[in-house]
C-alpha atoms as a PDB file:
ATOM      1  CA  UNK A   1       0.000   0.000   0.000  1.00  0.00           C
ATOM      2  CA  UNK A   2       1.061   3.558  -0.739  1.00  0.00           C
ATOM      3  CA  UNK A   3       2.199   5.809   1.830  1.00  0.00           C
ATOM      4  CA  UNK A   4      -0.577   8.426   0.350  1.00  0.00           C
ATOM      5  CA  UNK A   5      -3.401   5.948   0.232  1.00  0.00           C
ATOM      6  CA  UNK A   6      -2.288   4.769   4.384  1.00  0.00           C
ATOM      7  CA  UNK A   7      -2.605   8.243   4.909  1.00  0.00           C
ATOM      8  CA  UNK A   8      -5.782   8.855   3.870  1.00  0.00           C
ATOM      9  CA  UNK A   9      -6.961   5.724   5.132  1.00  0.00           C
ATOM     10  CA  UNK A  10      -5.906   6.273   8.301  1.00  0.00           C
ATOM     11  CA  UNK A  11      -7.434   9.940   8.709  1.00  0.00           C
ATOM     12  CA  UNK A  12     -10.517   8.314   7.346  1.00  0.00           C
ATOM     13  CA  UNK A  13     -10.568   5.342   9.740  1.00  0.00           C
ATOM     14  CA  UNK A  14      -9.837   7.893  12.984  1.00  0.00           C
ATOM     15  CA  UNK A  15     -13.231   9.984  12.018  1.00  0.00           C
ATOM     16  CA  UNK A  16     -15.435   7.260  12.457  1.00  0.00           C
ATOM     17  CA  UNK A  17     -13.680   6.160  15.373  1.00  0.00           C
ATOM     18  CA  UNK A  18     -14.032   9.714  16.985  1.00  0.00           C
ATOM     19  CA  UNK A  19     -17.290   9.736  16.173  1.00  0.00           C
ATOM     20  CA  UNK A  20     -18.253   6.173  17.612  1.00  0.00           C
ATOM     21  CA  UNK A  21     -16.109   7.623  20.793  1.00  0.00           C
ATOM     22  CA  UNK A  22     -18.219  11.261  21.352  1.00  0.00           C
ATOM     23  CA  UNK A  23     -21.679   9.021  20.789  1.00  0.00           C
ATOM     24  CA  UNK A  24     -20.489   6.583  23.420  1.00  0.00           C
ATOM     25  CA  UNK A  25     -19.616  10.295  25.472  1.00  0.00           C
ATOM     26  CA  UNK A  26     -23.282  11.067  24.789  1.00  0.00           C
ATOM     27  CA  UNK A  27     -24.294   8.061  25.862  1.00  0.00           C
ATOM     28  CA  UNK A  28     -22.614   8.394  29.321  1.00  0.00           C
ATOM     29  CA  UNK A  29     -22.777  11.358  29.894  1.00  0.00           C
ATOM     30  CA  UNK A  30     -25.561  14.144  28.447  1.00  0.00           C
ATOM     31  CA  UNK A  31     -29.038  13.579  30.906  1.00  0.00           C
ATOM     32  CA  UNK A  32     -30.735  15.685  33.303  1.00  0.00           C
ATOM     33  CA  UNK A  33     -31.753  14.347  37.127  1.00  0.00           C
ATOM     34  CA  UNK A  34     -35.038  14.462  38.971  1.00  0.00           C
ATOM     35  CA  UNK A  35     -34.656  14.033  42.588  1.00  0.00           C
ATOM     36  CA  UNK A  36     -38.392  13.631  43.242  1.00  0.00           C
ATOM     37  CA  UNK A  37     -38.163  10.408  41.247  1.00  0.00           C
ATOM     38  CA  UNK A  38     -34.345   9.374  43.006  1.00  0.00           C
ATOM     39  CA  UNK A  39     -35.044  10.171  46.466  1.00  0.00           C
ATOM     40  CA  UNK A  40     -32.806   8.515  48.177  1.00  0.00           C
ATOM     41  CA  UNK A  41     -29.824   9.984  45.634  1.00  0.00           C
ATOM     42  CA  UNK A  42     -31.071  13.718  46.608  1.00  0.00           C
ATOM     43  CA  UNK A  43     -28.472  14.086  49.828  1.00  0.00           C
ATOM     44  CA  UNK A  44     -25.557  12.881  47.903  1.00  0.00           C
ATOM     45  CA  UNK A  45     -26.034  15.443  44.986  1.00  0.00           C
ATOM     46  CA  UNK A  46     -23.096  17.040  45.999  1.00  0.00           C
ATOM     47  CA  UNK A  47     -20.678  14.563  46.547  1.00  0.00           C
ATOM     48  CA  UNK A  48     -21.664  12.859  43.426  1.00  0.00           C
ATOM     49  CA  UNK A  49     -21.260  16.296  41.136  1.00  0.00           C
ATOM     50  CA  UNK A  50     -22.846  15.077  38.260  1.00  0.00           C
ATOM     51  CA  UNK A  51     -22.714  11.429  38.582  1.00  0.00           C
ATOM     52  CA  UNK A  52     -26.108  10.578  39.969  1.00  0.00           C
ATOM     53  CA  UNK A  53     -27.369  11.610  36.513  1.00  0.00           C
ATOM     54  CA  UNK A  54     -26.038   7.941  35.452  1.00  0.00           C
ATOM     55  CA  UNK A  55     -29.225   6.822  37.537  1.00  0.00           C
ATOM     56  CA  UNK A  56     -31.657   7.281  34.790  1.00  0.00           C
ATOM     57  CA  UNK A  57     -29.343   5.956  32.012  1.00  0.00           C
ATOM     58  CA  UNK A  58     -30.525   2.385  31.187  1.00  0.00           C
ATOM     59  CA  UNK A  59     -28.081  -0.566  32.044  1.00  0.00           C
ATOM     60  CA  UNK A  60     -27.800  -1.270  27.960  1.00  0.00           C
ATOM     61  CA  UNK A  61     -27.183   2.249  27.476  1.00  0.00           C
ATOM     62  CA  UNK A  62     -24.570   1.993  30.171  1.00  0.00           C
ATOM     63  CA  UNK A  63     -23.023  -0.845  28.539  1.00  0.00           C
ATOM     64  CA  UNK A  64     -23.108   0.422  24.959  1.00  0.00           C
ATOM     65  CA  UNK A  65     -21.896   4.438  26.837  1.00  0.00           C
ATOM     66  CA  UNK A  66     -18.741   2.798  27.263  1.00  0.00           C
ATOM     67  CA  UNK A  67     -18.034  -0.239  24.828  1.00  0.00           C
ATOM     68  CA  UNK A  68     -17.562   2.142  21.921  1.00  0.00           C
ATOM     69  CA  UNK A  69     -14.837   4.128  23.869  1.00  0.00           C
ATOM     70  CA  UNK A  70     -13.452   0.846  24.116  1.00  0.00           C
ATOM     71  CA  UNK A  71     -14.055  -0.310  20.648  1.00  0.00           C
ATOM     72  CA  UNK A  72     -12.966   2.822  18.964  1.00  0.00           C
ATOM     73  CA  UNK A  73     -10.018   3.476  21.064  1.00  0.00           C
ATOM     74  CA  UNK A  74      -7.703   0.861  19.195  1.00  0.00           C
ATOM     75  CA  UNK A  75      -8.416   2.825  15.826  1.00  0.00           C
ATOM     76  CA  UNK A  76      -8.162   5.994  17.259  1.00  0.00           C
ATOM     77  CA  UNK A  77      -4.359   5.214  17.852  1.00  0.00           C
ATOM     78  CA  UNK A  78      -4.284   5.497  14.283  1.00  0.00           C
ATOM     79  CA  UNK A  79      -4.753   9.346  14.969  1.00  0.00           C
ATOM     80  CA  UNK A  80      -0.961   9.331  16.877  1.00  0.00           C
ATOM     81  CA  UNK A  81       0.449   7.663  13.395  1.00  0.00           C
ATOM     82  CA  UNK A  82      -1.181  10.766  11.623  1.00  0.00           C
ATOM     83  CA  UNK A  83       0.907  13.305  14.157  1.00  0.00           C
ATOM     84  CA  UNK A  84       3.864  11.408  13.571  1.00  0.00           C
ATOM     85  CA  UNK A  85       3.565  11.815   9.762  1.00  0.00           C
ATOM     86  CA  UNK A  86       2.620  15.416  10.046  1.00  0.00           C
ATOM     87  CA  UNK A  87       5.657  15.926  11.949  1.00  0.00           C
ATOM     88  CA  UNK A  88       8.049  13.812  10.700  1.00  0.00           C
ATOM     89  CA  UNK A  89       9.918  17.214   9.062  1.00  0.00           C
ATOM     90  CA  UNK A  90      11.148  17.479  12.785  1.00  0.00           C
ATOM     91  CA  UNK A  91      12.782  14.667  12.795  1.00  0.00           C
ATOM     92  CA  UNK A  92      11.807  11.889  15.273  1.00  0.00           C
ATOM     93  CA  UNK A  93      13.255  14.343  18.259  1.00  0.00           C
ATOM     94  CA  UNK A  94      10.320  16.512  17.348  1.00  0.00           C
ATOM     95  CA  UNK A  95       7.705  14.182  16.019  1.00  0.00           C
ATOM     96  CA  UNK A  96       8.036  11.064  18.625  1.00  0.00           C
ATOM     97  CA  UNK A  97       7.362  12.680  21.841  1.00  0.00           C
ATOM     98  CA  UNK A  98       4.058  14.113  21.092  1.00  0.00           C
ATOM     99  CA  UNK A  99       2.830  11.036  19.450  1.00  0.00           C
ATOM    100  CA  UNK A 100       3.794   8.740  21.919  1.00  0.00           C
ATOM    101  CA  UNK A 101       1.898  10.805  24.461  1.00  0.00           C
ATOM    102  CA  UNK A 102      -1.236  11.065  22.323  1.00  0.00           C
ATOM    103  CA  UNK A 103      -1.519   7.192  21.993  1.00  0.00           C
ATOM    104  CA  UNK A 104      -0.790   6.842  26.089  1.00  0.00           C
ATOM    105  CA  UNK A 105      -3.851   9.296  26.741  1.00  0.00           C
ATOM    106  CA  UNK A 106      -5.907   7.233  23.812  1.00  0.00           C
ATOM    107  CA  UNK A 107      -5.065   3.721  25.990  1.00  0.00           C
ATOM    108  CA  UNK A 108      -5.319   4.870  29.615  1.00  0.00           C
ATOM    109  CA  UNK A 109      -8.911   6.928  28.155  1.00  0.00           C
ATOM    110  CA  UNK A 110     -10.562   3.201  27.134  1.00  0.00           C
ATOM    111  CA  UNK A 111      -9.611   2.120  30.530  1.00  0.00           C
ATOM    112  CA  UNK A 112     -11.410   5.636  32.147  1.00  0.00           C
ATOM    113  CA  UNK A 113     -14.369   5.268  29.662  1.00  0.00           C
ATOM    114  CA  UNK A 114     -15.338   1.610  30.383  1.00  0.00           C
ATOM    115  CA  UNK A 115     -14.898   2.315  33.984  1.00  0.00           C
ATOM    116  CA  UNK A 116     -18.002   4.689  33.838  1.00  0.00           C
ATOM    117  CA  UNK A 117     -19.782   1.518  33.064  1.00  0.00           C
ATOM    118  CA  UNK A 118     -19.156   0.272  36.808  1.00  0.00           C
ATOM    119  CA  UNK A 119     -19.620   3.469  38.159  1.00  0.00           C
ATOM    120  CA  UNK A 120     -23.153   3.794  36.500  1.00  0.00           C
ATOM    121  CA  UNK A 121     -23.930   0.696  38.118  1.00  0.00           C
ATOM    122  CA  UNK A 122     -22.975   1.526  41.508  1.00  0.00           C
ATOM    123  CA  UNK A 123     -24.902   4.885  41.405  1.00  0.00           C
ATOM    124  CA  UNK A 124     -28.062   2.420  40.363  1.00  0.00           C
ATOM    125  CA  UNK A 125     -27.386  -0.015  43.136  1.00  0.00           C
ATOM    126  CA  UNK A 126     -27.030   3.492  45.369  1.00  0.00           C
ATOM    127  CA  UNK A 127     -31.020   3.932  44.161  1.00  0.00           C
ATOM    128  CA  UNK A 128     -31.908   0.974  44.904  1.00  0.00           C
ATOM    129  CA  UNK A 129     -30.930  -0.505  47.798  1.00  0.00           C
ATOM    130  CA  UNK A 130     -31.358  -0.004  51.569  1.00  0.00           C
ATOM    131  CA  UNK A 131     -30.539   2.844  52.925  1.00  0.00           C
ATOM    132  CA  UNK A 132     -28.437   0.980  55.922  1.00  0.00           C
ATOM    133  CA  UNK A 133     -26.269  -0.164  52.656  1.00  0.00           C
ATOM    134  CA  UNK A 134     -25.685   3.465  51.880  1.00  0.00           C
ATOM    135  CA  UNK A 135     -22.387   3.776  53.198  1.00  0.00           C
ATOM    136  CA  UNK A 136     -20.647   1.034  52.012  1.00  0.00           C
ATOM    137  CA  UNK A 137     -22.278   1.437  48.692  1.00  0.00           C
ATOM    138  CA  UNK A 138     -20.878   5.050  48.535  1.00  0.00           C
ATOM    139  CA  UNK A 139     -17.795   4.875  49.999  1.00  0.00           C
ATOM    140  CA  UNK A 140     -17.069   2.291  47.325  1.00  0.00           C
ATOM    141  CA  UNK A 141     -18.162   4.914  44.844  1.00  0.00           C
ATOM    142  CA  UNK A 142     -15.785   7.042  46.306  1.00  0.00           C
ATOM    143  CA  UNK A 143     -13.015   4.663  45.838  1.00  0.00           C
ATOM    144  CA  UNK A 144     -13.564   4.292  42.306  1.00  0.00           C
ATOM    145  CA  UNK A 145     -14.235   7.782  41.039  1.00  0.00           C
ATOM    146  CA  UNK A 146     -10.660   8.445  42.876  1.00  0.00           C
ATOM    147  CA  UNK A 147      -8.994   5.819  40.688  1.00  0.00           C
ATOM    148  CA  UNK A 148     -10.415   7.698  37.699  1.00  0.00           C
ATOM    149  CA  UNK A 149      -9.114  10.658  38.765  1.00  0.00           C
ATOM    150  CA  UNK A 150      -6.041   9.847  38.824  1.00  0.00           C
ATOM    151  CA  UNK A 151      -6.168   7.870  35.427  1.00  0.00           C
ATOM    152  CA  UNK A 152      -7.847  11.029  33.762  1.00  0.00           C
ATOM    153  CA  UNK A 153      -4.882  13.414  35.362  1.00  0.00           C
ATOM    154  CA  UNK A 154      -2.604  11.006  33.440  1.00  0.00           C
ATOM    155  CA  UNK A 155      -4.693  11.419  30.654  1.00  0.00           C
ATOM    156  CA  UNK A 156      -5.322  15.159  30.633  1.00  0.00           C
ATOM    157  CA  UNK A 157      -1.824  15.588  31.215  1.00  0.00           C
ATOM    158  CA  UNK A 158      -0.367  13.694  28.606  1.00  0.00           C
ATOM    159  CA  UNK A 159      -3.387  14.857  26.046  1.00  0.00           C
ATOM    160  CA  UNK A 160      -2.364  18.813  27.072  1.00  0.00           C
ATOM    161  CA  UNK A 161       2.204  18.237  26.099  1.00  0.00           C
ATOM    162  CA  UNK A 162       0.930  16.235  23.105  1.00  0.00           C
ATOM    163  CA  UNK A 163      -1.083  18.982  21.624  1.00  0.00           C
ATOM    164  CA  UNK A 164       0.731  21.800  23.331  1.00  0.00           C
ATOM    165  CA  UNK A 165       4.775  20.371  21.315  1.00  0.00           C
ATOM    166  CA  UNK A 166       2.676  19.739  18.397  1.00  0.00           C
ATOM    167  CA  UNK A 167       1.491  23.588  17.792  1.00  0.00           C
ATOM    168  CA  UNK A 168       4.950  24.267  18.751  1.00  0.00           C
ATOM    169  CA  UNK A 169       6.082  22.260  15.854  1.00  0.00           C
ATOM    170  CA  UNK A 170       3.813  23.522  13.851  1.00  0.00           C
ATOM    171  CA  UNK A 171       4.327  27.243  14.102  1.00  0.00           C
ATOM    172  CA  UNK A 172       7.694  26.656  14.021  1.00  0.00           C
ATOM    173  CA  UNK A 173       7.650  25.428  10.273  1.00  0.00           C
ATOM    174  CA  UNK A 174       8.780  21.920  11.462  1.00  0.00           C
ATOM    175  CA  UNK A 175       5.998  20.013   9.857  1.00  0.00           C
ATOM    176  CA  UNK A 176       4.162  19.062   6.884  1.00  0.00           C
ATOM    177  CA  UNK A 177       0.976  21.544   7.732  1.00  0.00           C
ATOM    178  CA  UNK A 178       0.855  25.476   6.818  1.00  0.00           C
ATOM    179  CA  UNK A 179       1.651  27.162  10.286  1.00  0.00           C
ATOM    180  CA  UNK A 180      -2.035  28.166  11.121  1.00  0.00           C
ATOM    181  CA  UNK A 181      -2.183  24.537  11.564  1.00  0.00           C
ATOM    182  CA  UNK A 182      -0.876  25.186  14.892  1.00  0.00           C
ATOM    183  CA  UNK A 183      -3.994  27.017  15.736  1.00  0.00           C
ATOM    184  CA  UNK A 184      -6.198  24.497  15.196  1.00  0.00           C
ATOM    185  CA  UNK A 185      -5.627  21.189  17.166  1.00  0.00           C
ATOM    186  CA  UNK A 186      -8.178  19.278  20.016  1.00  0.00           C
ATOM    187  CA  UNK A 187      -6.778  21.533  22.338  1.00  0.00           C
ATOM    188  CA  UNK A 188      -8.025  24.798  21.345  1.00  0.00           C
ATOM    189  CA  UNK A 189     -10.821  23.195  19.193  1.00  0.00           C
ATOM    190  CA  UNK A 190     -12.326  21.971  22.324  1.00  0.00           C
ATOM    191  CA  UNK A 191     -11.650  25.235  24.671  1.00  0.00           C
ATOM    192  CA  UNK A 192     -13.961  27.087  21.377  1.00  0.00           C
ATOM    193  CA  UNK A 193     -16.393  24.012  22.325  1.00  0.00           C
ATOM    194  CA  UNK A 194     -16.745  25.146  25.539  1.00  0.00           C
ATOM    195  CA  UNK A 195     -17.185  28.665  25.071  1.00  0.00           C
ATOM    196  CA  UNK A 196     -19.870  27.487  22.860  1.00  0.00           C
ATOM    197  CA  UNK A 197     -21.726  25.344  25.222  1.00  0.00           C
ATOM    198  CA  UNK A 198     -21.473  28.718  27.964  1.00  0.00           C
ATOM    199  CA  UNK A 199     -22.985  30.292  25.312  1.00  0.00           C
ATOM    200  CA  UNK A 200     -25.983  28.060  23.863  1.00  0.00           C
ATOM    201  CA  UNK A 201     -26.482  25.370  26.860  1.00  0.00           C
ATOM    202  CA  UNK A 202     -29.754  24.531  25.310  1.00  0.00           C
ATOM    203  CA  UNK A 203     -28.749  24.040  21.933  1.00  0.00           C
ATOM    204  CA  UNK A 204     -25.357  22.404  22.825  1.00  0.00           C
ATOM    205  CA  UNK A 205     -26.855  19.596  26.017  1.00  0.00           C
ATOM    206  CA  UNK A 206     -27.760  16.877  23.660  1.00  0.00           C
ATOM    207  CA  UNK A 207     -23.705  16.756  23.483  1.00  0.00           C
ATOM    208  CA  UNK A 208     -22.752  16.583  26.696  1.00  0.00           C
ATOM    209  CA  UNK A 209     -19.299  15.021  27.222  1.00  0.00           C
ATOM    210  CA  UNK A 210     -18.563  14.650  23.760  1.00  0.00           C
ATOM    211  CA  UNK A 211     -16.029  17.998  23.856  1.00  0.00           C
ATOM    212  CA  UNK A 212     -12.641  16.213  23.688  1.00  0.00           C
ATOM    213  CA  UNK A 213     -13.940  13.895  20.624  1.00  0.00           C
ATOM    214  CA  UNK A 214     -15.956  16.326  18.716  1.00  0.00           C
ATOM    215  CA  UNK A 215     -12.290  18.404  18.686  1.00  0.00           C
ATOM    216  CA  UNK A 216     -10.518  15.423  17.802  1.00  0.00           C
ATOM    217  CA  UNK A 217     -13.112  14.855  14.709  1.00  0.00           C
ATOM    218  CA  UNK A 218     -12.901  18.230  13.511  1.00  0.00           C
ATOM    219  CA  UNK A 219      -9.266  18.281  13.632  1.00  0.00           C
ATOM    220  CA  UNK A 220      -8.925  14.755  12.191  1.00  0.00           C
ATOM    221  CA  UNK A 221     -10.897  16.086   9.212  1.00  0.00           C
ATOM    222  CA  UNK A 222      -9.001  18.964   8.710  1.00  0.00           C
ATOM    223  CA  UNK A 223      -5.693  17.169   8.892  1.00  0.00           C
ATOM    224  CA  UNK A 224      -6.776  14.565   6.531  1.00  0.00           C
ATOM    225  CA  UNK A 225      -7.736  17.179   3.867  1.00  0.00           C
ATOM    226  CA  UNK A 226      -4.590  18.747   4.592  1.00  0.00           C
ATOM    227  CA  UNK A 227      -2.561  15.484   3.916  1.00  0.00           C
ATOM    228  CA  UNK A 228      -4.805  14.125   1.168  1.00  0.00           C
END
């Protein structure tokens, strides 16, 4: 196979991955919460900032939330071969780093997005058990939303040098894209997102969650048409 036809293969095969990734976001994440129908969720509001909206996601839609994180995340790697070819002009100094750090966030993010699949079920059982099982149930909760956190600071971490060396790279010349290039990446594609979403919550909730993939299919698209 050509290196051109790979190329455009690959930026073809990472948009439908991103896109199978924000509708598993959706999925997971976008839903309101009525505490007159959750009850016995309404005094750990709070604590669960956000979370107890998983309580009126079906278990299927649970399960299907966070299998196509999963699913896609394997192909979206193919998105970290794309910003190694883009930057290849930099030499492997320049175009290894960022790459490598962009597929680490893309593996340790399947392991965070299947995990919400757990976590939705332990905000159900929180619903729907006894309340003398409360605090077990929650400090178990607890326990597991910390080992996300950490996993996502890995993630957001590694996600923020990737994108941050490659507009480096990229305004620098170093790179097979025109220097505005450096402008446009998931990093400030997302940030635009969420000035967005302050701006037209009604219009933008459907998408809950879906921020960091949205970016990553615009700029996917844009660097495909780029490299085609």
């Amino acid at each position: 196979m050509e290196l051109q036809t790979l190329v455009h293969a690959s930026g073809i095969i990472v948009m439908a991955a991103a896109c199978l990734f924000a509708v598993g976001d959706v999925l997971l994440l976008a839903g309101g919460f009525d505490p007159q129908r959750h009850p016995r969720l309404a005094g750990y509001v709070k604590q669960l900032s956000g979370m107890e909206r998983m309580v009126s996601f079906s278990a299927r839609r649970l399960l299907w939330g966070g299998l196509l994180g999963v699913f896609s995340s394997p192909f979206m790697l193919l998105g970290s071969w794309l910003l190694y070819y883009a930057l290849s002009p930099a030499g492997w100094w320049g175009a290894l780093p960022p790459a490598a750090l962009l597929a680490a966030s893309v593996v340790v993010g399947a392991f965070v997005h299947g995990s919400f699949i757990y976590l939705g079920e332990y905000i159900h059982l929180l619903d729907e058990t006894d309340e003398n099982a409360h605090p077990a149930l929650f400090e178990r909760i607890l326990r597991h939303r910390q080992i996300m956190l950490i996993t996502y600071g890995f993630l957001l971490a590694a996600w923020l040098v990737a994108w941050v060396w490659y507009a480096v790279e990229v305004a620098s010349g170093l790179s097979l894209l025109p220097r505005w290039m450096a402008a446009v990446n998931p990093l400030t594609l997302t940030l635009a997102w969420i000035a967005v979403r302050r701006l037209l919550p009604r219009l933008t909730a459907p998408l809950e969650g879906a921020a960091f993939n949205l970016a990553s299919l615009a700029f996917y698209a844009c660097l495909t048409v780029l490299l085609w």
